[in-house]
N, C-alpha and C. Protein backbone atom coordinates (compact mmCIF):
# COMPACT_ATOMS: atom_id res chain seq x y z
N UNK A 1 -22.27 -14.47 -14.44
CA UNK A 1 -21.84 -13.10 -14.26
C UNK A 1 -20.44 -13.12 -13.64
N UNK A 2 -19.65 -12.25 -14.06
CA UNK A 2 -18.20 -12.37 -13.37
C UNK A 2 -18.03 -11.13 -12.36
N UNK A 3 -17.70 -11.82 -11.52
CA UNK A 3 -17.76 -10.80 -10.18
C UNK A 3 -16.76 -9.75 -10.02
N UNK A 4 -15.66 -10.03 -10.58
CA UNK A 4 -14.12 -8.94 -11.16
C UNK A 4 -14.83 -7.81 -11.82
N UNK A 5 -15.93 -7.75 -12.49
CA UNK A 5 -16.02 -7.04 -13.58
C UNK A 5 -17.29 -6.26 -13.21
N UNK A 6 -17.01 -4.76 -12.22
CA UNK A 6 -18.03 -4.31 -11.95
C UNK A 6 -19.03 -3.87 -12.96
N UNK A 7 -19.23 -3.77 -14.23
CA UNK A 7 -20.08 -3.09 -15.23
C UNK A 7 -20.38 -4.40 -15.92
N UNK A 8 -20.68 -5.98 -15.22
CA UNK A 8 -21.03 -6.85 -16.00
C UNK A 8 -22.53 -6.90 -16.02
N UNK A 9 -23.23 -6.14 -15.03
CA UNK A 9 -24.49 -6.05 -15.00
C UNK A 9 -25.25 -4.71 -16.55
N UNK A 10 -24.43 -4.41 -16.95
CA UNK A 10 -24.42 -3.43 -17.85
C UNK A 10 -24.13 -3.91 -19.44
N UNK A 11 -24.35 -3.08 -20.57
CA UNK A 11 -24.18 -3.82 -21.71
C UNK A 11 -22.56 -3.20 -22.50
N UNK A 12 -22.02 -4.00 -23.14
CA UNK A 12 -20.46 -4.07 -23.45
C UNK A 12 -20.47 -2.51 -23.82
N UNK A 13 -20.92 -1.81 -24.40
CA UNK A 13 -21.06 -0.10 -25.02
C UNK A 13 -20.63 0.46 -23.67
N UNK A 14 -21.61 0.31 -22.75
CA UNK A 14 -21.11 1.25 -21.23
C UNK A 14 -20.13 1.07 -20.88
N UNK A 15 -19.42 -0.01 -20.93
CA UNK A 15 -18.24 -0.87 -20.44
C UNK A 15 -17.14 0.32 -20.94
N UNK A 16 -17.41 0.02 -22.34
CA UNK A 16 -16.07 0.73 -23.62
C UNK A 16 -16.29 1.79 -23.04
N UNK A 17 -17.33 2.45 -23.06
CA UNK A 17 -17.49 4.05 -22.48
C UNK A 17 -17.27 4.40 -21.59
N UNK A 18 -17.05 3.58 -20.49
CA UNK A 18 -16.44 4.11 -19.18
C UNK A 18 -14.64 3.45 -19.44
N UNK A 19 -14.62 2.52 -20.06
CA UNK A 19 -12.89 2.45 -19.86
C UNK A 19 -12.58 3.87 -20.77
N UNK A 20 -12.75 3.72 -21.89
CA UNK A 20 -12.42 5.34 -22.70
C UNK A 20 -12.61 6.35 -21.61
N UNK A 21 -13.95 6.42 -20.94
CA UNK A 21 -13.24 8.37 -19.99
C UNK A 21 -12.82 7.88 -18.73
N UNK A 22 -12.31 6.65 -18.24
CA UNK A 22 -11.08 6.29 -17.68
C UNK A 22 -10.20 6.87 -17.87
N UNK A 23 -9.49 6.59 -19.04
CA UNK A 23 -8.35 6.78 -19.53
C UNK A 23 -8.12 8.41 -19.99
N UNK A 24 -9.16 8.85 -20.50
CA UNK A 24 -9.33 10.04 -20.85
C UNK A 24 -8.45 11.03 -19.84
N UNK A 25 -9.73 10.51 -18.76
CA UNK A 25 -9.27 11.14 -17.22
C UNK A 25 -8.40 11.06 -16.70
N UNK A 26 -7.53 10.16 -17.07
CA UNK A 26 -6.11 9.94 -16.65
C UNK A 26 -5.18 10.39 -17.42
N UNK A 27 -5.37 10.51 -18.74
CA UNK A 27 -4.43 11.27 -19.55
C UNK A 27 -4.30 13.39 -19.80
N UNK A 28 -6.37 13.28 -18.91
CA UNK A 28 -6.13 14.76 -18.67
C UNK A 28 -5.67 14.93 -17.43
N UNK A 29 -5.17 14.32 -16.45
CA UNK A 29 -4.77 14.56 -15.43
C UNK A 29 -3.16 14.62 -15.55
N UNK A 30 -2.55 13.72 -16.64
CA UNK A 30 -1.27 13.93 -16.53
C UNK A 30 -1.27 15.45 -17.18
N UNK A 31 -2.23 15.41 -18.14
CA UNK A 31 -1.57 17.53 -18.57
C UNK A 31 -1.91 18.10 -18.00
N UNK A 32 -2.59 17.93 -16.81
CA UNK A 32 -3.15 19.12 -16.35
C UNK A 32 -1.72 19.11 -15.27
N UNK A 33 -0.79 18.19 -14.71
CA UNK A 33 -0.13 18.02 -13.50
C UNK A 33 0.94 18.44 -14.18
N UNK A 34 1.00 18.95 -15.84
CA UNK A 34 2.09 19.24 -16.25
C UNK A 34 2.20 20.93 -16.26
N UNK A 35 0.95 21.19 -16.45
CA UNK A 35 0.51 22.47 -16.05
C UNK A 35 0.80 23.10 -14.82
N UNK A 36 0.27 22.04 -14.02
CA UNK A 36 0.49 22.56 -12.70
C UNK A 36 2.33 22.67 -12.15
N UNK A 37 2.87 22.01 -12.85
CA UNK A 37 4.43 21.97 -12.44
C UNK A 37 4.82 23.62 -13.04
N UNK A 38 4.16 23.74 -14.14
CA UNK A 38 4.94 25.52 -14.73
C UNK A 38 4.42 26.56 -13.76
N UNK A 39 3.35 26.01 -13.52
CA UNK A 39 2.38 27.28 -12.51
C UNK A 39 3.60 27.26 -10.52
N UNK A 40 3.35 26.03 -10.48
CA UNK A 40 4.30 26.19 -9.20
C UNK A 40 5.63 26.63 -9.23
N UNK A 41 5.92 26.43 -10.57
CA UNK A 41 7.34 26.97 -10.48
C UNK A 41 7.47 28.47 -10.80
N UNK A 42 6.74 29.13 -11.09
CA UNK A 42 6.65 30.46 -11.18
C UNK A 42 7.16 31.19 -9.71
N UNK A 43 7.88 32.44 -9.89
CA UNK A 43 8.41 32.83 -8.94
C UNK A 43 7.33 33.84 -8.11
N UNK A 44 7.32 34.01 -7.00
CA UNK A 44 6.36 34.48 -5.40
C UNK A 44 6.39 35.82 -6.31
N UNK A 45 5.08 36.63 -6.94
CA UNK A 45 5.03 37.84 -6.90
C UNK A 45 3.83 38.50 -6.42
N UNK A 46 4.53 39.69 -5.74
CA UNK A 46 3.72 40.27 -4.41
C UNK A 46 3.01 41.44 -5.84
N UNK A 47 3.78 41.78 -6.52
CA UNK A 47 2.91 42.60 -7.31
C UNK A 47 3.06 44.34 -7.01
N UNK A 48 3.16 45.53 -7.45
CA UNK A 48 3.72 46.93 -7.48
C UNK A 48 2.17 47.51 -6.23
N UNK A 49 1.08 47.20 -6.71
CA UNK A 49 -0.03 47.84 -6.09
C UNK A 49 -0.05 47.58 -4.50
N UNK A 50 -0.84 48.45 -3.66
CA UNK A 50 -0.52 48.11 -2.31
C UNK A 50 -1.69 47.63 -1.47
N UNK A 51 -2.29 46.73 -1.93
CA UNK A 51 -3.12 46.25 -1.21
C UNK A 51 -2.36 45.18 -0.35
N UNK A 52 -3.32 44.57 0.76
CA UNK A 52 -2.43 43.78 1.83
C UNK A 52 -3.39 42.49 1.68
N UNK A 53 -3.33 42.00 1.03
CA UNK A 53 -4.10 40.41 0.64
C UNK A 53 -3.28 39.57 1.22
N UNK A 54 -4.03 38.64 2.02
CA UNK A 54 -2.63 37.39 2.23
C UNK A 54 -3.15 36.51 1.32
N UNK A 55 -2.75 35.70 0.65
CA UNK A 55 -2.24 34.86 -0.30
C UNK A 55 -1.19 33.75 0.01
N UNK A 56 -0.80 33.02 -0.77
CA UNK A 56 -0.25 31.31 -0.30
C UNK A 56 0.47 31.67 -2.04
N UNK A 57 1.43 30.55 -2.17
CA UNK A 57 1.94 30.78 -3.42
C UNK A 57 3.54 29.12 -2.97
N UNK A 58 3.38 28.82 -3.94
CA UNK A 58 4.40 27.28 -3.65
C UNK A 58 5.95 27.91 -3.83
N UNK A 59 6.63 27.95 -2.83
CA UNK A 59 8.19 28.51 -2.94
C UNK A 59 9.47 27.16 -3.41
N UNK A 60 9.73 27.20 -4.86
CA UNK A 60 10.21 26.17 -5.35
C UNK A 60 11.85 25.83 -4.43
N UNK A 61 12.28 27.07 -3.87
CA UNK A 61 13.21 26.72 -2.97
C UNK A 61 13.39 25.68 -1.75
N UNK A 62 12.29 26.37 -1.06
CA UNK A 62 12.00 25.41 -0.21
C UNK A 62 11.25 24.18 -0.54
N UNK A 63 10.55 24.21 -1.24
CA UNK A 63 9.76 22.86 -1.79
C UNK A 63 8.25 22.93 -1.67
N UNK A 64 8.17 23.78 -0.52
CA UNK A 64 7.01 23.89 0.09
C UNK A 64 6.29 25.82 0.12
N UNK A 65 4.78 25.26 0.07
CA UNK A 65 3.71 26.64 -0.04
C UNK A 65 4.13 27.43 1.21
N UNK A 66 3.76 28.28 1.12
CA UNK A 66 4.27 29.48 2.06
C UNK A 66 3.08 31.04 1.62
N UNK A 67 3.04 31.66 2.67
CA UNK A 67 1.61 32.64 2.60
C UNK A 67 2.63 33.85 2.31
N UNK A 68 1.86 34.55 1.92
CA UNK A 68 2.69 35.86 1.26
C UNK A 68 2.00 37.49 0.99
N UNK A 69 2.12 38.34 1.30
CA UNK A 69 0.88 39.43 1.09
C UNK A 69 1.33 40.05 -0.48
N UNK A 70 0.34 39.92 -0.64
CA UNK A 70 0.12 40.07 -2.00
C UNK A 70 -0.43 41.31 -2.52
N UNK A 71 -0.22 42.32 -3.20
CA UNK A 71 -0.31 43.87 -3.68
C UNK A 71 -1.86 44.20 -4.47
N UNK A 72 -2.60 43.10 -4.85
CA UNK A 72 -3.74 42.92 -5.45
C UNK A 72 -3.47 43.31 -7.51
N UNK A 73 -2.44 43.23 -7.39
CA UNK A 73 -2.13 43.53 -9.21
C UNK A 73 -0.73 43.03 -9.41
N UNK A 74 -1.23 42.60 -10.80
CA UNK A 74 -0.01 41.85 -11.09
C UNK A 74 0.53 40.45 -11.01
N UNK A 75 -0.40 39.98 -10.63
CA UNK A 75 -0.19 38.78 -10.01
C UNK A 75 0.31 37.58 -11.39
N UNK A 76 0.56 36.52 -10.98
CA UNK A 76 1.22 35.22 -11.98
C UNK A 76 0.74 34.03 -11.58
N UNK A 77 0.08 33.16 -11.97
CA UNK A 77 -1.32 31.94 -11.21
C UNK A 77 -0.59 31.35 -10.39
N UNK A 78 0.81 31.56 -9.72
CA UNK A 78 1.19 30.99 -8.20
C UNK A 78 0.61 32.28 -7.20
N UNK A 79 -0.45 31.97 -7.27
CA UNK A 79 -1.25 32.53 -6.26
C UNK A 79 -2.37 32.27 -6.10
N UNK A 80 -2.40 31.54 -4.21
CA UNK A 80 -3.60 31.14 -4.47
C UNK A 80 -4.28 31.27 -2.83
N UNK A 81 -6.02 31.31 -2.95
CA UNK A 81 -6.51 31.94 -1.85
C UNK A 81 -6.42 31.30 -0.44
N UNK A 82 -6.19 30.00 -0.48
CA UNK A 82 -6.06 29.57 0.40
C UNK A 82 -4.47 28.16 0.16
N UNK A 83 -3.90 27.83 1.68
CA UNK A 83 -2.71 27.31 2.17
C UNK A 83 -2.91 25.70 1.25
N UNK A 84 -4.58 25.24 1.39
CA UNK A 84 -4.51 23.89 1.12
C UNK A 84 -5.08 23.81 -0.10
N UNK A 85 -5.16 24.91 -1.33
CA UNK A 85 -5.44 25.28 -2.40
C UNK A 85 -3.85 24.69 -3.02
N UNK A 86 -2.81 25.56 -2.35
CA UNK A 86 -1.61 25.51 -2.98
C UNK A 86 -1.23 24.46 -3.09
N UNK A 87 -1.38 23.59 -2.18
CA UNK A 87 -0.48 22.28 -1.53
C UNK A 87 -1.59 21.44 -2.21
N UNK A 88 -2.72 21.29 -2.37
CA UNK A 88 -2.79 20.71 -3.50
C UNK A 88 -2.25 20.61 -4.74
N UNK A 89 -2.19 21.86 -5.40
CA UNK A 89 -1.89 22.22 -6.69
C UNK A 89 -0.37 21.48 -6.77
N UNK A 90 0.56 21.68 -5.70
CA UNK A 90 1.59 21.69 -5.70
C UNK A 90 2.66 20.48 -5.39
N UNK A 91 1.35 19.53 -4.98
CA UNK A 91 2.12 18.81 -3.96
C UNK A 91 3.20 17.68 -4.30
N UNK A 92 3.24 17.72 -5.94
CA UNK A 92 3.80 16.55 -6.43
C UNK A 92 5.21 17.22 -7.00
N UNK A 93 5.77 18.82 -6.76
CA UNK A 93 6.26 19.25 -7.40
C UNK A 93 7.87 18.70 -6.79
């Protein structure tokens, strides 16, 4: 048994099947991080309606998420409910 090779206890099919949604997973992660770069770069909108929501939203100026009250309409998916929501989403931007 080769000890490098955690799935040697397993038969070669599982093997292939987990390197394939390896890779899978890694290739949906690069589109999804490509996604996420258009979404952060979207500009802070508070929106016409007057509700007083606080909200988080990634400010491409500064580099960094920043909280923002938000109008409850109108909104553009740089908005998000919580500070460490954003800064996830954002953090590679």
């Amino acid at each position: 048994m080769c000890k490098d090779n955690p799935f040697s206890r397993v038969n070669s099919t599982v093997y292939i099947e987990a390197i394939f949604r390896r890779d899978f997973i890694l290739v949906h992660a690069d589109r999804q991080q490509r996604d996420f770069r258009k979404i952060c770069l979207l500009p802070i909108k508070t929106g016409p309606c007057r509700a007083d929501i606080q909200r988080y939203a990634y400010n491409s100026a500064s580099g960094q998420c920043q909280q923002f009250i938000y109008g409850g309409c109108h909104a553009n998916a740089n908005n998000f409910k919580t500070m460490s929501k954003c800064e996830m989403t954002c953090k590679t931007i």
